[in-house]
Protein backbone atom coordinates (compact mmCIF):
# COMPACT_ATOMS: atom_id res chain seq x y z
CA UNK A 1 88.74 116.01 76.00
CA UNK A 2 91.27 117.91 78.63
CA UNK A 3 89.17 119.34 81.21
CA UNK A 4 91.68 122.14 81.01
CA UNK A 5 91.21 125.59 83.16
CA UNK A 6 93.79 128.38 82.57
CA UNK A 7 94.82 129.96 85.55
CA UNK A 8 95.02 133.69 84.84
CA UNK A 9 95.54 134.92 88.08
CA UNK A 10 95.90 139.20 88.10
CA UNK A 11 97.47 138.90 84.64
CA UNK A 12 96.98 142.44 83.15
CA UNK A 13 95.90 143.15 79.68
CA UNK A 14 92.78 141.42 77.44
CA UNK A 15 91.49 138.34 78.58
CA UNK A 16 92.19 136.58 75.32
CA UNK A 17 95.82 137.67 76.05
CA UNK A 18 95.89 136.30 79.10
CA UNK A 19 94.00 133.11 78.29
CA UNK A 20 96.52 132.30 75.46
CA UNK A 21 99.54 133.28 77.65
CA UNK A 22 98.47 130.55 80.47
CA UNK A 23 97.79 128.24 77.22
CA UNK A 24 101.36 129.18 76.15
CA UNK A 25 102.61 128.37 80.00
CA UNK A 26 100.57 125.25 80.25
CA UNK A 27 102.16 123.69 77.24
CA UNK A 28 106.18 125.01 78.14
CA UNK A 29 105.06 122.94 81.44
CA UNK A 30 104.15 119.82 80.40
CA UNK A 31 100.55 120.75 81.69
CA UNK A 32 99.38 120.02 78.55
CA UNK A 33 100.91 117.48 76.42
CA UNK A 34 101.25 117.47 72.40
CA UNK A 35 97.68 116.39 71.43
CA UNK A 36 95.40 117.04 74.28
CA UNK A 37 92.10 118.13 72.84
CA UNK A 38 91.03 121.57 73.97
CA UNK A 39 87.45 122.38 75.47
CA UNK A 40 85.33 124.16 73.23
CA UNK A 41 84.81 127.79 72.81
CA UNK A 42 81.27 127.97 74.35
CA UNK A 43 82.25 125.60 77.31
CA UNK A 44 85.65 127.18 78.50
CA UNK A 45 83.57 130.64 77.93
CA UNK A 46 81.14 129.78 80.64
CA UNK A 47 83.36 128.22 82.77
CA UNK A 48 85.50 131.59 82.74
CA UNK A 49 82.65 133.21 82.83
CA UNK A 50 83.57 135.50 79.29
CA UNK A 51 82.13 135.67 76.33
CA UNK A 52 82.72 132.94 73.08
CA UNK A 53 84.24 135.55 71.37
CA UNK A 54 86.74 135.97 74.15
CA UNK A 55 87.38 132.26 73.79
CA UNK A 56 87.66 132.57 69.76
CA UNK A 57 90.50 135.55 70.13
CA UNK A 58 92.33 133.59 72.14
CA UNK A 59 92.44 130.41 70.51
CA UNK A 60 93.49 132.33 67.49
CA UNK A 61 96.56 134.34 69.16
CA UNK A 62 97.79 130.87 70.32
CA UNK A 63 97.27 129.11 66.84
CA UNK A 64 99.23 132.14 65.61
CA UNK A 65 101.94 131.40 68.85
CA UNK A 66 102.24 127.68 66.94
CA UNK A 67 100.83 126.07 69.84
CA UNK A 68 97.29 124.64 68.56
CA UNK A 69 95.47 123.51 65.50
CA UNK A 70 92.26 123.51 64.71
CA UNK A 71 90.72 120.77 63.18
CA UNK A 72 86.90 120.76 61.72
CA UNK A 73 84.34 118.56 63.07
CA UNK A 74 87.11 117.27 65.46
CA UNK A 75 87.89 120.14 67.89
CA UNK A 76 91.37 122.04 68.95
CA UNK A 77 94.12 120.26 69.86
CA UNK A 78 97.82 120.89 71.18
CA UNK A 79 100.52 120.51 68.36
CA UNK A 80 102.26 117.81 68.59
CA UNK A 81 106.33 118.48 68.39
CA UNK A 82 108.54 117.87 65.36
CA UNK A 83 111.88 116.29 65.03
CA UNK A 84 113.34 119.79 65.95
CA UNK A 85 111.46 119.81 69.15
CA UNK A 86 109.09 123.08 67.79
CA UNK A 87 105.28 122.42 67.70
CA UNK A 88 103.85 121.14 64.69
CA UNK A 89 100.96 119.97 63.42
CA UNK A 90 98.86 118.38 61.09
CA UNK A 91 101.17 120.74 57.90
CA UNK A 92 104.45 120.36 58.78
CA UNK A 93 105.34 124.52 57.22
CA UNK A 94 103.32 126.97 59.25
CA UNK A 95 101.31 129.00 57.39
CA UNK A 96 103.04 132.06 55.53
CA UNK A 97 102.40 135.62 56.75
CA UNK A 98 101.86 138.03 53.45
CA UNK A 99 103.76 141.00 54.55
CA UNK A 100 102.25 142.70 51.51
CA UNK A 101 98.89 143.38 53.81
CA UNK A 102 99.25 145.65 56.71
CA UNK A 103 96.55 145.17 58.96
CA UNK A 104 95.83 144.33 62.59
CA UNK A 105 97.31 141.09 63.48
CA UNK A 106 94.73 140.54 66.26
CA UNK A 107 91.26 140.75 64.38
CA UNK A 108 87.87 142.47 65.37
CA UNK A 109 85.77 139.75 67.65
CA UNK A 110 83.23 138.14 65.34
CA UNK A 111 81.08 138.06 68.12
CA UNK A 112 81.06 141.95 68.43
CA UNK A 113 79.50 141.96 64.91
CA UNK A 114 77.02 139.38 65.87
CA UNK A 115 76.06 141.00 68.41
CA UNK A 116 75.38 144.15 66.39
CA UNK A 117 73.84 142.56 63.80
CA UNK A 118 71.47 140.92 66.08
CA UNK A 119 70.66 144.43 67.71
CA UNK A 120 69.70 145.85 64.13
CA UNK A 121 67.40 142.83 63.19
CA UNK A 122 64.92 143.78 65.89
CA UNK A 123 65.35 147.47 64.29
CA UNK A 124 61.60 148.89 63.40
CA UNK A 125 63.38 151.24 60.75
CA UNK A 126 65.84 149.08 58.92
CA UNK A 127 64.27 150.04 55.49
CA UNK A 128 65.90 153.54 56.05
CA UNK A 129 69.82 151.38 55.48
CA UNK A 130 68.09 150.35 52.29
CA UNK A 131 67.78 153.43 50.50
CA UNK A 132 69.66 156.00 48.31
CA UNK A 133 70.85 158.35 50.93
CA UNK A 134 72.76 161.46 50.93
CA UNK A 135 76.44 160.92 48.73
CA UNK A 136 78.68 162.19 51.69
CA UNK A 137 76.57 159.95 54.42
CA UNK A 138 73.47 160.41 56.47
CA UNK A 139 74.13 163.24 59.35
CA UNK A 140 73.88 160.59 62.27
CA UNK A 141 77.04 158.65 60.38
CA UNK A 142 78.93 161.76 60.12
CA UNK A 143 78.27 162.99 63.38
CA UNK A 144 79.62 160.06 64.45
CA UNK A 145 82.60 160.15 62.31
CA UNK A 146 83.40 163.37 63.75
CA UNK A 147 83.39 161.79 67.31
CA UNK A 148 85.55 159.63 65.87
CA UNK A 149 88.20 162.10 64.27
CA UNK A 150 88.13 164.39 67.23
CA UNK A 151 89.94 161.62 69.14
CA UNK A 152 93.25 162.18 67.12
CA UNK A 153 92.80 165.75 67.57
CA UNK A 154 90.79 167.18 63.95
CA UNK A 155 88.88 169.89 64.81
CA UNK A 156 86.11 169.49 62.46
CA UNK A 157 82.22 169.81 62.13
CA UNK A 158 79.99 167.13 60.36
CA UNK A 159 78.79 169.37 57.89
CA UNK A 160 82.78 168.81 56.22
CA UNK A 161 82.86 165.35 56.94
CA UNK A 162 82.04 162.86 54.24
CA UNK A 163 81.73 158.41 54.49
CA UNK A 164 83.72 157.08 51.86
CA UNK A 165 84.65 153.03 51.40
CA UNK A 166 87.99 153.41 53.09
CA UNK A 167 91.20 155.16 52.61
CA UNK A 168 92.28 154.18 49.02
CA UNK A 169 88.81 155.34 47.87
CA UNK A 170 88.89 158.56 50.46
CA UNK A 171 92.48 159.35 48.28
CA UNK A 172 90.65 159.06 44.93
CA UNK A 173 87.69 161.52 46.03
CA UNK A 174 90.18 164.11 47.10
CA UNK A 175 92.51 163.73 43.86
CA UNK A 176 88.63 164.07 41.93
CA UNK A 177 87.71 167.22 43.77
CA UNK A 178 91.21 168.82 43.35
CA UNK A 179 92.71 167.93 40.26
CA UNK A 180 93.08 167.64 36.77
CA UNK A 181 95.34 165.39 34.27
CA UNK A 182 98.08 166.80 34.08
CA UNK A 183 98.48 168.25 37.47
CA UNK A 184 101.43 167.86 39.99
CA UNK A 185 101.07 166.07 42.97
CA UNK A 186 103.73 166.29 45.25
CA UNK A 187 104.71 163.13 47.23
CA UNK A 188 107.37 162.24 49.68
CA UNK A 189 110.10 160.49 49.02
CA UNK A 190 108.79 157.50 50.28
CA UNK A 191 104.66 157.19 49.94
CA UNK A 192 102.14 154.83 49.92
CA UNK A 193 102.51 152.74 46.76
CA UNK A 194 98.93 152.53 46.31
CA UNK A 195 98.68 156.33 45.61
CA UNK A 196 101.13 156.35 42.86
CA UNK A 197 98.85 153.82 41.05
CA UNK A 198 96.36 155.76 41.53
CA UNK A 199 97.56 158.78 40.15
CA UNK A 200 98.78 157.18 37.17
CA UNK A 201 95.12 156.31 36.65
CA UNK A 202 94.18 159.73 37.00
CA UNK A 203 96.94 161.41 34.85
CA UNK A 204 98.86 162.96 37.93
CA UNK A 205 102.78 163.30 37.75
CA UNK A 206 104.47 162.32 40.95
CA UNK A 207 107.32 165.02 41.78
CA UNK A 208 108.93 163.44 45.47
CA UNK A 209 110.44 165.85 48.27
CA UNK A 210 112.69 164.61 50.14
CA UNK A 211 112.66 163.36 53.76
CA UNK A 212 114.87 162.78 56.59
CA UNK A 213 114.60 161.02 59.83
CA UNK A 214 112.00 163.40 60.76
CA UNK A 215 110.00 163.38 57.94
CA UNK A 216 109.49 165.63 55.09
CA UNK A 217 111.82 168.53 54.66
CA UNK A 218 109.94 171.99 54.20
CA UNK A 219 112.53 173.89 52.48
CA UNK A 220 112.34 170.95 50.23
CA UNK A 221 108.45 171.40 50.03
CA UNK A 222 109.30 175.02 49.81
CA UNK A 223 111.40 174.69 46.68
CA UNK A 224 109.31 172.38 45.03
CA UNK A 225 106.92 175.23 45.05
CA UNK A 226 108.71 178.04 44.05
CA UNK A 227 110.57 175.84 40.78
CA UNK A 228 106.97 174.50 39.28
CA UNK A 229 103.18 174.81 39.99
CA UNK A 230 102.16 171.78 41.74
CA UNK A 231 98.53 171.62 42.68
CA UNK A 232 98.41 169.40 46.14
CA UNK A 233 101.21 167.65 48.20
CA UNK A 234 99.64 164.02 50.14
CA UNK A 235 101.80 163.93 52.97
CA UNK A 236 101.48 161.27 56.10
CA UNK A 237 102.55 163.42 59.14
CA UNK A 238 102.00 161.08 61.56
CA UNK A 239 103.53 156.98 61.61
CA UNK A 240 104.70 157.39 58.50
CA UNK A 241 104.49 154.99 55.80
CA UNK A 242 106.76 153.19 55.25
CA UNK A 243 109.61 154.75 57.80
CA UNK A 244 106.94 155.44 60.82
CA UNK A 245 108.41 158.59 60.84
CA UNK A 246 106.36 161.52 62.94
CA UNK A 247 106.53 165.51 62.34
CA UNK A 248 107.18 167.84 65.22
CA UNK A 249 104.79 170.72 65.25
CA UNK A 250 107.11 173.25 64.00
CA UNK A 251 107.82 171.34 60.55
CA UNK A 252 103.88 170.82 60.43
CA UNK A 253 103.39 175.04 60.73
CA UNK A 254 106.29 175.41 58.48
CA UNK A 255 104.23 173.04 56.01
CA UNK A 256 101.20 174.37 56.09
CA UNK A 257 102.62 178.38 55.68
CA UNK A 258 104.13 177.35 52.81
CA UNK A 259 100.82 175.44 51.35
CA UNK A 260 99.10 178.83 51.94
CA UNK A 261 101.69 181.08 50.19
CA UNK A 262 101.87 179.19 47.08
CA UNK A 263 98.10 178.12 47.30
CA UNK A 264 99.03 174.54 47.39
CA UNK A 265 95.94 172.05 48.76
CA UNK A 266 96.82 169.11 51.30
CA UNK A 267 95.74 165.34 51.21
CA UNK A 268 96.51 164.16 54.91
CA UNK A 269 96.82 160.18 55.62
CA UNK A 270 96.31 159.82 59.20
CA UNK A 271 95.24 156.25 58.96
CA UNK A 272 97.85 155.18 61.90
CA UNK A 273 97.32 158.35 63.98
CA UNK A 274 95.04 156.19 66.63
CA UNK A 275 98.11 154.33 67.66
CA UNK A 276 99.99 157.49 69.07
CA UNK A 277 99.72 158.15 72.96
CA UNK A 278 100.46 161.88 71.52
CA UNK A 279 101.51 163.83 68.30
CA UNK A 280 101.13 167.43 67.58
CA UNK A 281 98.02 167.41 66.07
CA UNK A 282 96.90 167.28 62.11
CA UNK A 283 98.14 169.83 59.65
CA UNK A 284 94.59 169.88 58.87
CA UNK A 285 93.89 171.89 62.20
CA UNK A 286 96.71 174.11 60.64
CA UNK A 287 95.13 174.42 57.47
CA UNK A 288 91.32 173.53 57.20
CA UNK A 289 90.92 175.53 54.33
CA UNK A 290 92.31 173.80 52.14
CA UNK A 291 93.36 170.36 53.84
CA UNK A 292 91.66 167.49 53.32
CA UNK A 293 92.10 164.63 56.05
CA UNK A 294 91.94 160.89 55.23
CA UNK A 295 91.43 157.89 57.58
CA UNK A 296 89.36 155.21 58.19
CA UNK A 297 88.65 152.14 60.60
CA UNK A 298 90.45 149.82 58.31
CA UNK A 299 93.69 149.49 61.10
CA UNK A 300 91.75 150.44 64.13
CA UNK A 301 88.98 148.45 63.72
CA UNK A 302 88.46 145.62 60.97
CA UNK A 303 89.86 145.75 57.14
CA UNK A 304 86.75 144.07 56.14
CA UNK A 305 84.56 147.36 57.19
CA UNK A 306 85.94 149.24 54.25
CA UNK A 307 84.73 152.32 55.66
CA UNK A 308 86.46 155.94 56.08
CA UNK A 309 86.42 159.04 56.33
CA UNK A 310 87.41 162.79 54.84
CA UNK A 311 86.85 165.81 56.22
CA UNK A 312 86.91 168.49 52.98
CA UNK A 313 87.57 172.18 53.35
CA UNK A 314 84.42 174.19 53.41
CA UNK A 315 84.59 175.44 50.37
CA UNK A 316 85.20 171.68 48.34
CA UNK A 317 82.22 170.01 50.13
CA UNK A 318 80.56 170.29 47.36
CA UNK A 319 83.22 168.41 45.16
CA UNK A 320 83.67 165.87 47.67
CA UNK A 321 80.22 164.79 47.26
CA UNK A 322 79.99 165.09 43.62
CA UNK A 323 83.27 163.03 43.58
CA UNK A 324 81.99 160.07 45.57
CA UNK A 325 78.53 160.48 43.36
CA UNK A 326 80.79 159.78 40.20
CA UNK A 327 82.78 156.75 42.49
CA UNK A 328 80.18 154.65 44.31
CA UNK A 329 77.68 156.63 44.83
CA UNK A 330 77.62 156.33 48.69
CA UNK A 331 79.15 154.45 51.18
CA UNK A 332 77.19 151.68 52.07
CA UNK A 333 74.83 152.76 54.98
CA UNK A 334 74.35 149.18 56.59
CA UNK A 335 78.22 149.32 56.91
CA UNK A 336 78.06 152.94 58.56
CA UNK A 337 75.45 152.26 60.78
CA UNK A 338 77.41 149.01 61.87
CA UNK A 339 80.39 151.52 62.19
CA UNK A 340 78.14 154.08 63.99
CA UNK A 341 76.65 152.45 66.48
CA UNK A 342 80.53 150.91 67.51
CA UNK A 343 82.06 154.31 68.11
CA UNK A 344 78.86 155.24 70.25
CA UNK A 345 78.69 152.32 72.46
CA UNK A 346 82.32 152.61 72.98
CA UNK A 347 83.13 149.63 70.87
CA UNK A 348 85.31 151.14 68.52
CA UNK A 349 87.36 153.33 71.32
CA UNK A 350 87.66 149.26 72.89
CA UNK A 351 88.91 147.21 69.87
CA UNK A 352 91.28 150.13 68.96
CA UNK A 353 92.86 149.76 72.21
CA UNK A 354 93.31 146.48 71.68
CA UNK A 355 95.11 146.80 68.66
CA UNK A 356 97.14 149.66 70.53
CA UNK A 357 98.45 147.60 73.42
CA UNK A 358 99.18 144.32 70.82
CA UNK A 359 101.40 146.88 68.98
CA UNK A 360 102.93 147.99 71.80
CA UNK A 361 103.91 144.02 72.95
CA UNK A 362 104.97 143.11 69.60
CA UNK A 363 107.25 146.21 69.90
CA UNK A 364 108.70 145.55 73.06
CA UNK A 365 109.27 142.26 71.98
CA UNK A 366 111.51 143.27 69.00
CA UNK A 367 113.41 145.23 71.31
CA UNK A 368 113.77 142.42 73.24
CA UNK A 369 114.42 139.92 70.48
């Protein structure tokens, strides 16, 4: 085994980053030659003096780099080079990336779950995560999912804030509480593909408005309005999908007049929002009466969590819970509490920076590319 040490020096960012940057130097070197079998996770940990989940990230960003394979029951290794002179290992393809997912490309730490986990075994009370609870989510889970939206700005109380199993089924309670077969949903020209199968499940025709560089166009909105009798537009003011496109606040007022003038209701996707230094706020903030805002800690967090959020208008609480009583019947609460206890500790502000500073280096490395 190489007794390797990485030399990370005052190298800003994560440690992983930095560990799998001096892996990345090491092997451009010569340092470490094609084949040299890496310590383990638990002994470089404690000879860094970070945790094994540290270790884990970083091994992973530099398998994803192409630099080293992972073999079981034999350890991590260096690829050896090809006849082109690139890494390679065992495979000589690399594995594919599905493009069809979009998700964090640096995952959540296993060990942050373990550690969680292991917290909530030695729990007196566990019996309570166990049990039919409340459809929208006990109070401590929405309290803490108001915490949670109040970093991207919603203004909203936990009494209008419901858990639901992620976005997709966040989108599905709304379209329950609001509409009908039959109905109009308004769409921009570009949306989510995932809602328009969903509303043809649910009988909803899709009329689109269209966009520009901006975003969506409100005398377009505006128009739509005044020519039929749509009953909600979903709209994704912020990192829009799929043009990343962001609304100022005047088009975001302009929107949400015109929702109140022709009694149109609002679905809001924020489910990027937590990458942006600043935007003008949610429409909801504009609008609470009859906007309903959508995310979840599928991007910021872990995929695998399958756990969101929707804050309802006042008066469609009601529905909203009725909704995700017909759905699921709750979110599960072992997942919420995991969740919970995350954005408390400051967990979940942590891993979403994480994710916001990798986005921010793959950026800058297009640009640079």
């Amino acid at each position: 085994m190489t007794m390797w040490l990485p030399e990370l020096g005052n190298r800003a960012g994560p440690r992983y980053l930095a560990i799998a940057a001096a892996l990345q130097e090491d092997v451009s070197r010569g340092r470490l030659q094609p084949g040299a079998r890496l310590p383990t996770h638990r002994e470089l940990a404690y000879r860094l003096g970070v945790t094994v989940g540290t270790i884990s990230r970083a091994y992973l960003e530099a398998e994803r780099r192409g630099l080293i394979v992972g073999e079981v029951g034999r350890g991590t290794f260096v690829r050896r080079l090809g006849p082109d002179g690139a890494q390679a290992g065992p495979n000589a393809n690399p594995a594919p990336i599905n493009l069809a997912l979009n998700q964090p490309a640096v995952a959540a730490p296993a060990s942050e779950l373990a550690t969680t986990l292991a917290h909530l075994s030695r729990q007196n009370d566990l019996e309570k995560l166990l049990l039919y609870r409340d459809e929208r989510g006990h109070a401590a889970h929405r309290e803490a999912g108001a915490a949670w939206l109040a970093r991207t700005g919603l203004a909203a109380d936990a009494e209008r804030i419901a858990v639901t199993c992620g976005t997709q089924h966040a989108f599905h309670v709304a379209l329950l509480a609001i509409t009908q077969p039959g109905d109009t949903l308004l769409v921009e020209a570009l949306t989510y593909p995932g809602l328009k199968t969903l509303a043809a499940r649910l009988g909803l025709g899709l009329q689109s408005i269209a966009i520009d560089r901006e975003g969506l166009i409100p005398d377009s909105l505006e128009a739509a309005c005044r020519e039929g009798k749509p009953r909600a537009l979903f709209i994704m003011p912020t990192l829009h999908n799929p043009t990343t496109a962001t609304l100022s606040a005047a088009r975001r007022a302009a929107i949400a007049e015109i929702a109140r003038r022709y009694d149109l209701l609002i679905v809001e996707d924020d489910i990027y929002g937590f990458l942006c230094d600043e935007h003008p706020g949610p429409i909801a903030n504009l609008a609470p009466e009859r906007t309903f805002y959508v995310t979840s800690v599928s991007k910021s967090l872990a995929a695998g969590l399958r756990l969101g959020y929707i804050a309802a208008p006042a008066d469609y609480v009601a529905r909203v819970a009725a909704a995700i009583r017909s759905s699921v019947w709750m979110a599960p609460p072992l997942i919420a509490e995991i969740v919970t206890r995350w954005i408390r500790d400051g967990t979940a502000a942590r891993l979403a920076e994480v994710c916001r500073q990798d986005v921010r280096r793959r950026q800058l490395r297009a640009m640079q590319i």
